[in-house]
C-alpha atoms as a PDB file:
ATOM      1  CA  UNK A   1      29.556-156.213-110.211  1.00  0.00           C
ATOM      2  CA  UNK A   2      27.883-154.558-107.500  1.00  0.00           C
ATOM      3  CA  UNK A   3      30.452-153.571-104.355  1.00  0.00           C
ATOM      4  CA  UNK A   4      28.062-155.416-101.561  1.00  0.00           C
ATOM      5  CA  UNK A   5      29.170-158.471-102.794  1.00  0.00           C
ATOM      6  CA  UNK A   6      32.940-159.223-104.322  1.00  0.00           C
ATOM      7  CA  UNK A   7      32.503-163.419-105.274  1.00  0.00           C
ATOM      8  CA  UNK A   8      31.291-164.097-109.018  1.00  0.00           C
ATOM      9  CA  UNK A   9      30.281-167.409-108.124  1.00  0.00           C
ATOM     10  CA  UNK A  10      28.381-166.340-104.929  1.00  0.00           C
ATOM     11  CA  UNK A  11      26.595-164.191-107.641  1.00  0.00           C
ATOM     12  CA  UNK A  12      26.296-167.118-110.105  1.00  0.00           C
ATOM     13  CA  UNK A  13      24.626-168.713-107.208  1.00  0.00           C
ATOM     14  CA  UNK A  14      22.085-166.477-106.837  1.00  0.00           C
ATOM     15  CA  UNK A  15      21.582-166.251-110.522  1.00  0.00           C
ATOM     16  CA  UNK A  16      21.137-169.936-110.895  1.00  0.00           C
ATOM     17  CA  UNK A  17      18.977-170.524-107.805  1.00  0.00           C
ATOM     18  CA  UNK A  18      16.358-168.074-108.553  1.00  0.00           C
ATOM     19  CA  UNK A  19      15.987-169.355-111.796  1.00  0.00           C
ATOM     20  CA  UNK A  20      15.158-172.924-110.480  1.00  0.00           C
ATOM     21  CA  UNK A  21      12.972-171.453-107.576  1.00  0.00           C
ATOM     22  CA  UNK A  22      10.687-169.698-110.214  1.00  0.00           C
ATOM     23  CA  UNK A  23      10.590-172.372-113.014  1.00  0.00           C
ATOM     24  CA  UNK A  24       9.996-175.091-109.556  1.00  0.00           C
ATOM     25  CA  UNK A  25       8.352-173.195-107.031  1.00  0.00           C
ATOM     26  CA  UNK A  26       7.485-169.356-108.628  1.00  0.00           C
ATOM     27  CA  UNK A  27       8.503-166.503-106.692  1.00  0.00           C
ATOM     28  CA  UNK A  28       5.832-163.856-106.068  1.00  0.00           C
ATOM     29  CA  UNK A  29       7.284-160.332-105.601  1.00  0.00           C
ATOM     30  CA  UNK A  30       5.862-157.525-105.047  1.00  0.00           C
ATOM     31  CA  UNK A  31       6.563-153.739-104.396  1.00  0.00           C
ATOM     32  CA  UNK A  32      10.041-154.383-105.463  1.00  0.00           C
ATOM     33  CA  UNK A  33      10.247-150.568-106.808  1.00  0.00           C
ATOM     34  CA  UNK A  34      10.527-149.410-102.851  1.00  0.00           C
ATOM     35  CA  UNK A  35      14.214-150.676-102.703  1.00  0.00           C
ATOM     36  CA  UNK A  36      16.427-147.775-103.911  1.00  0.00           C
ATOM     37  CA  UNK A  37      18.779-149.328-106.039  1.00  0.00           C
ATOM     38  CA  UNK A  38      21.787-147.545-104.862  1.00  0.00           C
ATOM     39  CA  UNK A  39      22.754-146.130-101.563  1.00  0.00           C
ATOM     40  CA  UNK A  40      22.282-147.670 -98.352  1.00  0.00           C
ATOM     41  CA  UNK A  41      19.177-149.191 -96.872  1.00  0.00           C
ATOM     42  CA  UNK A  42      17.816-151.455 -93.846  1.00  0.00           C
ATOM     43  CA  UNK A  43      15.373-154.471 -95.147  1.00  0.00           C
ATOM     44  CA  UNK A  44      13.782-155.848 -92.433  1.00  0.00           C
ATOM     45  CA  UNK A  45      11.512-158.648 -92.767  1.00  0.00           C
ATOM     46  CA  UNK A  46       9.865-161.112 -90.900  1.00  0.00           C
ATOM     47  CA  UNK A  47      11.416-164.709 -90.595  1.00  0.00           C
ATOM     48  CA  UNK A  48       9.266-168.346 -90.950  1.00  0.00           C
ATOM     49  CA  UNK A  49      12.246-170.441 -91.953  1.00  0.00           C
ATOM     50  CA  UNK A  50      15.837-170.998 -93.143  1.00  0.00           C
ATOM     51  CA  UNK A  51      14.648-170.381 -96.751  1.00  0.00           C
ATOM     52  CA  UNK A  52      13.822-166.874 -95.660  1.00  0.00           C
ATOM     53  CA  UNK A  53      17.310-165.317 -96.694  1.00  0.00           C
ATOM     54  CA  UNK A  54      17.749-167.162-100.044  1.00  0.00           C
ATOM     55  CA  UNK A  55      14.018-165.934-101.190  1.00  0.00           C
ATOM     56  CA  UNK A  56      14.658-161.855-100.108  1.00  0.00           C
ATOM     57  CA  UNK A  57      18.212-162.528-102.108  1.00  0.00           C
ATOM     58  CA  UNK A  58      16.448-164.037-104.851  1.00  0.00           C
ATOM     59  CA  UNK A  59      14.076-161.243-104.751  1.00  0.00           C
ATOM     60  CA  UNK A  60      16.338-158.209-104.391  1.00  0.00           C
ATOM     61  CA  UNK A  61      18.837-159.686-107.357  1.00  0.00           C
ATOM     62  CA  UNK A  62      19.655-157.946-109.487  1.00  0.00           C
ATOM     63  CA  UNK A  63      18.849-154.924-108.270  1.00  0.00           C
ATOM     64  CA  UNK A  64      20.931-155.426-105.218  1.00  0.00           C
ATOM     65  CA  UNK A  65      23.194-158.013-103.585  1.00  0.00           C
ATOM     66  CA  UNK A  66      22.187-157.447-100.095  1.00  0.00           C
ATOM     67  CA  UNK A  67      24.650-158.233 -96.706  1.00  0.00           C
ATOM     68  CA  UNK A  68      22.769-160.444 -94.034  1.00  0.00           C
ATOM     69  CA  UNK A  69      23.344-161.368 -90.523  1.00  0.00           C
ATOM     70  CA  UNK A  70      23.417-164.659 -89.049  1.00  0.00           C
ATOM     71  CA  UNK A  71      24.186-166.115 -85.800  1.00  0.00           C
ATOM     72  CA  UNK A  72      27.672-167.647 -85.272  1.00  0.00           C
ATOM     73  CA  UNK A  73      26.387-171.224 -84.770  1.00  0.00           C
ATOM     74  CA  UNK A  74      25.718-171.740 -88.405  1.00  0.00           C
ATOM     75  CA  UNK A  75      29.263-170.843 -89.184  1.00  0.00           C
ATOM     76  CA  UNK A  76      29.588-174.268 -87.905  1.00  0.00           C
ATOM     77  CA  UNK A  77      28.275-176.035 -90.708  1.00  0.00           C
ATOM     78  CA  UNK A  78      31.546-176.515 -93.432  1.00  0.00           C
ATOM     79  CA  UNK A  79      29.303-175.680 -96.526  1.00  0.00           C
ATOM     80  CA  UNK A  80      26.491-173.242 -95.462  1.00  0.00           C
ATOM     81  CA  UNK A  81      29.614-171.527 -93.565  1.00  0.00           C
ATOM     82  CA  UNK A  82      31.928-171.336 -96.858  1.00  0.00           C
ATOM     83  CA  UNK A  83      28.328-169.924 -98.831  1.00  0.00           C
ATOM     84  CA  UNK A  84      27.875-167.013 -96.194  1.00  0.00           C
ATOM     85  CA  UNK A  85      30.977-166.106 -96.509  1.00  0.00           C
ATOM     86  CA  UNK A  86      31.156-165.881 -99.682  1.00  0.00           C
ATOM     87  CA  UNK A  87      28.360-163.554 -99.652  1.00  0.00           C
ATOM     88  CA  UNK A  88      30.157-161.699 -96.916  1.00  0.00           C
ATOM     89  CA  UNK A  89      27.461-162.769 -94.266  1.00  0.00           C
ATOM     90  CA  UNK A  90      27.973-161.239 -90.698  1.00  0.00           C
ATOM     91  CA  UNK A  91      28.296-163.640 -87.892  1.00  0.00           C
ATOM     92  CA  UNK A  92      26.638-162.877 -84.520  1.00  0.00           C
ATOM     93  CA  UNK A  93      27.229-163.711 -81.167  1.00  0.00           C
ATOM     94  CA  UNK A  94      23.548-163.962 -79.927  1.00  0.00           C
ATOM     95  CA  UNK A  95      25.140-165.327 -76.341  1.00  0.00           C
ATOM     96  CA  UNK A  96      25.861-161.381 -75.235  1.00  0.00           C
ATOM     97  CA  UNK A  97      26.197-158.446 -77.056  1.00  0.00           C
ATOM     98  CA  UNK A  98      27.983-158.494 -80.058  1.00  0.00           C
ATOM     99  CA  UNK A  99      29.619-154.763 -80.744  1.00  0.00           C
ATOM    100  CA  UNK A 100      32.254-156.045 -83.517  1.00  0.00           C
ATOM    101  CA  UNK A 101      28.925-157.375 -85.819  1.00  0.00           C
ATOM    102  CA  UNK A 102      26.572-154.444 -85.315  1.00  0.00           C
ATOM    103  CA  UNK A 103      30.242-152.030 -86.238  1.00  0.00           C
ATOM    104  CA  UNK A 104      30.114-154.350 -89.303  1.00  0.00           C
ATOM    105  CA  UNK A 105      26.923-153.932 -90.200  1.00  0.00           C
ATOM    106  CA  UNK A 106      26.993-150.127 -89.548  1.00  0.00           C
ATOM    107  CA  UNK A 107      29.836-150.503 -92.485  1.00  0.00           C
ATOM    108  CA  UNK A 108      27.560-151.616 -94.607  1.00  0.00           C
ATOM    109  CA  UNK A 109      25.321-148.954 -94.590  1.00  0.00           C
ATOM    110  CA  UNK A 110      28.261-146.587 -94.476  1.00  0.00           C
ATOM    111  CA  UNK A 111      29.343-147.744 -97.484  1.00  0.00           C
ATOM    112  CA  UNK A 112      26.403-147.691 -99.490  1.00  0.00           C
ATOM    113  CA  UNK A 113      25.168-151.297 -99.056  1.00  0.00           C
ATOM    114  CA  UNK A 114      21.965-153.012 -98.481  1.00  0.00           C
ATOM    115  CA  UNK A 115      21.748-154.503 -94.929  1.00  0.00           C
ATOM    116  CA  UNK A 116      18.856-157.433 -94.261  1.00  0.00           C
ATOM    117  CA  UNK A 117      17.785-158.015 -90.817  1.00  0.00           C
ATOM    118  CA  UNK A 118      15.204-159.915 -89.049  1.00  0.00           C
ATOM    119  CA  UNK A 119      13.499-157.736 -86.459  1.00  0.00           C
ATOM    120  CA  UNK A 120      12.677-160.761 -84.783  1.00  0.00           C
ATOM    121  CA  UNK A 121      15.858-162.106 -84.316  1.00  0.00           C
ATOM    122  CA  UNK A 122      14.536-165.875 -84.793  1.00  0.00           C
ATOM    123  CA  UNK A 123      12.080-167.841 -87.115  1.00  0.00           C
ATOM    124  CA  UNK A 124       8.630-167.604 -85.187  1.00  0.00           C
ATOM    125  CA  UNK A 125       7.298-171.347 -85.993  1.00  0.00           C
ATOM    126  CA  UNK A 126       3.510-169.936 -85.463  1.00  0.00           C
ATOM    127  CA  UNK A 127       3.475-166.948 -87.842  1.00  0.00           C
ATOM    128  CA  UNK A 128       2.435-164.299 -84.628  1.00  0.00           C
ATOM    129  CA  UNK A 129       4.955-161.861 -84.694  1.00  0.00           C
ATOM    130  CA  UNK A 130       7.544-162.048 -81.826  1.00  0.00           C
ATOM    131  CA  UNK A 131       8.798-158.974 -79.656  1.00  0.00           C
ATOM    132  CA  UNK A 132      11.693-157.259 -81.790  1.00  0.00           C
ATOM    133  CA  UNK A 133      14.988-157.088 -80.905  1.00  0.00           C
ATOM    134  CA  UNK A 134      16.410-153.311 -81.236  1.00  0.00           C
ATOM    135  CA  UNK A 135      18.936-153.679 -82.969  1.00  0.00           C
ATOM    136  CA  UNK A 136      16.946-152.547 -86.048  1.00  0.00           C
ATOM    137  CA  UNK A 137      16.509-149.148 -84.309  1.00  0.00           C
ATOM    138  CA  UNK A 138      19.969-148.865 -83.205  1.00  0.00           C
ATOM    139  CA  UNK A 139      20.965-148.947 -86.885  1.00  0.00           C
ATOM    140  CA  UNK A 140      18.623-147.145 -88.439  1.00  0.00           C
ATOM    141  CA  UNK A 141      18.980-144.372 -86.227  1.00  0.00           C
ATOM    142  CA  UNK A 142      22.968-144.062 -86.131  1.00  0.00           C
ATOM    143  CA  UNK A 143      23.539-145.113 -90.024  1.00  0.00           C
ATOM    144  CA  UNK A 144      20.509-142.601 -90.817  1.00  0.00           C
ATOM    145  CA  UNK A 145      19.661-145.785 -93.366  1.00  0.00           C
ATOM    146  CA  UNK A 146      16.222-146.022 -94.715  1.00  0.00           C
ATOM    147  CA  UNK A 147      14.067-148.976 -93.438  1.00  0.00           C
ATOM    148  CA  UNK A 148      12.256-150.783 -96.050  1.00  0.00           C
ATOM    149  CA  UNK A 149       9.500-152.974 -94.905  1.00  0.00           C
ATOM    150  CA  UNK A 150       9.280-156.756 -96.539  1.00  0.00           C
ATOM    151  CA  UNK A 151       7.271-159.814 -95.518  1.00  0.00           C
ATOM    152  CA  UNK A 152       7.285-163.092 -96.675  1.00  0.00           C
ATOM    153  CA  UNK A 153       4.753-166.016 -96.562  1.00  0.00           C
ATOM    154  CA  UNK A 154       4.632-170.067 -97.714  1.00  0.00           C
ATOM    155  CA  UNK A 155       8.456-170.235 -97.120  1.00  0.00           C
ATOM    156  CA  UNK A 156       7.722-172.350 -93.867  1.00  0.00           C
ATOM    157  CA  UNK A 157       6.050-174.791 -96.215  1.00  0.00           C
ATOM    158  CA  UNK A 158       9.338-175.049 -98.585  1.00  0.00           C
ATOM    159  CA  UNK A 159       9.696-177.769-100.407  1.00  0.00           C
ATOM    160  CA  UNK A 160       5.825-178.016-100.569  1.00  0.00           C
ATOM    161  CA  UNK A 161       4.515-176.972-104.175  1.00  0.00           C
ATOM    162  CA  UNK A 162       3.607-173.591-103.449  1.00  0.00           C
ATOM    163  CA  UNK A 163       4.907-170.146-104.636  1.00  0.00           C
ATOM    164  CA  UNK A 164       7.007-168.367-102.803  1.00  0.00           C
ATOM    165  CA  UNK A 165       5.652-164.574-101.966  1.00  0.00           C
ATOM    166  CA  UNK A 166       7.215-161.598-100.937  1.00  0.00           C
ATOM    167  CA  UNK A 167       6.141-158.169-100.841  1.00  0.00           C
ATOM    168  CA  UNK A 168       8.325-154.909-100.206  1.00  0.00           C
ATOM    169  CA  UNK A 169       6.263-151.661 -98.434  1.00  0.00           C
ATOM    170  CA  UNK A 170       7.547-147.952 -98.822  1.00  0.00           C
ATOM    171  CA  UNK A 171      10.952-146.966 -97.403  1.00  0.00           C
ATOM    172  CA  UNK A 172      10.559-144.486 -93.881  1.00  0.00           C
ATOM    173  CA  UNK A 173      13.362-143.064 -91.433  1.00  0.00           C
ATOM    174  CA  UNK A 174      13.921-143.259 -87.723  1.00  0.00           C
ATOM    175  CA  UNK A 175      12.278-140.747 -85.958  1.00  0.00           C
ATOM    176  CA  UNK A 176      13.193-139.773 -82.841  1.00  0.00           C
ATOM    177  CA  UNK A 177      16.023-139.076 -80.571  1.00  0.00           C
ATOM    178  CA  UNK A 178      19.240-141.474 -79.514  1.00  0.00           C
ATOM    179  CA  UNK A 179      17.371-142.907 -76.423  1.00  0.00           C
ATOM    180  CA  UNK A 180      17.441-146.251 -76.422  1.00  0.00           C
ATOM    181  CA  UNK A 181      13.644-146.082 -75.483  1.00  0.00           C
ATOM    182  CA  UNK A 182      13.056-144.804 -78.827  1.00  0.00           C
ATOM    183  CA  UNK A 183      15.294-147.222 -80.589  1.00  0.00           C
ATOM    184  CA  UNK A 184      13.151-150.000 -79.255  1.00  0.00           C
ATOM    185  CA  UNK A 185       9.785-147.973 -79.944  1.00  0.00           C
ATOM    186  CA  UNK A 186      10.971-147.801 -83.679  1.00  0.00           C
ATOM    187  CA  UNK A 187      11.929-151.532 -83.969  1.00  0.00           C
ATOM    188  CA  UNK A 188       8.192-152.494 -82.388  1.00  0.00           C
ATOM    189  CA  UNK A 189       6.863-149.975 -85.508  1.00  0.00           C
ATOM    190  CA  UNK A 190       8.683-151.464 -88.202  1.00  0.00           C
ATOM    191  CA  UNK A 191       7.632-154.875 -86.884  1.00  0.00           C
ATOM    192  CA  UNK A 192       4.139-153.727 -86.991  1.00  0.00           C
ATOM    193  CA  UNK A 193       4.163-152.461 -90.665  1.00  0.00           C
ATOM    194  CA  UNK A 194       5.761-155.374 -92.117  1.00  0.00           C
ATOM    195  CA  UNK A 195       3.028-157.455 -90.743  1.00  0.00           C
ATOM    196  CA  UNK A 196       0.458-154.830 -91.989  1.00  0.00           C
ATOM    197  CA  UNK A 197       1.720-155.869 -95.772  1.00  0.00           C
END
């Protein structure tokens, strides 16, 4: 069992879901060989919908069970709340700034994890990339994490019959100083290369 994620049946979930999504739907993934399977790392991706974080889980399993973030609102919901946490989802305050979730998620990639965020911060409903939040910066330049690059496509038309795709691009590392100038340059340029996939 992998440490990222403790719950069995959270893993069982996974297990079963991807296996209905292919037979269904079919997943297309690509590039998959750019996650390192141990050690930490930063996937950021771009987000068209809610089925975004159940196809790069699908995608990543079993090579890794990968942490997410997700604002506190949906903790609302009984079931979708009692699902993240059994996957150990962080909850975020997106109201001001939330220092106790980005510590959390700095954890993660302390201990070895693999930490998905969504540059973006929100689903764009167009497709044209939004501005980036820089948070993706501020952790990949204090965890020293890797950043690997993933886009998605066709999940905005879920449950329309049409495969679900996903490619992953080559792993890079922040460059640059602690500035929080170049923390938000950085988060524009991984934006910019997961759209370039």
């Amino acid at each position: 069992m992998s440490p990222e994620v403790s719950s069995r049946f959270y893993s069982a979930c996974v297990r079963g879901l991807a296996w209905l999504v292919r037979r269904v739907w079919g997943i297309e993934c690509q590039g998959l060989e750019h996650v390192p399977a141990s050690g930490p790392v930063i996937v950021a991706v771009n987000h068209r919908s809610w089925v975004d974080p159940p196809l790069v889980a699908m995608a990543l399993y079993p090579r890794r069970f990968p942490r997410f973030m997700a604002k506190r609102e949906l903790f609302k919901i009984p079931l979708l709340r009692w699902l993240m946490r059994q996957g150990k989802t962080i909850a975020v305050d997106r109201a001001r700034p939330d220092v106790a979730a980005v510590r959390a998620a700095a954890q993660v990639l302390e201990r070895g994890g693999c930490l998905v965020v969504f540059p973006e911060g929100t689903r764009s409903r167009t497709g044209i990339p939004g501005r980036p939040k820089s948070g993706v910066g501020f952790l990949a330049c204090h965890a020293r994490a890797p950043v690997v690059p993933a886009r998605v496509w066709n999940t905005e038309r879920f449950p329309a019959p049409s495969a679900l795709r996903i490619r992953f691009g080559p792993a890079f590392r922040y460059e640059g100083d602690a500035g929080r100038r170049s923390q938000r340059e950085f988060s524009e340029r991984v934006l910019k290369i997961i759209f370039s996939l």
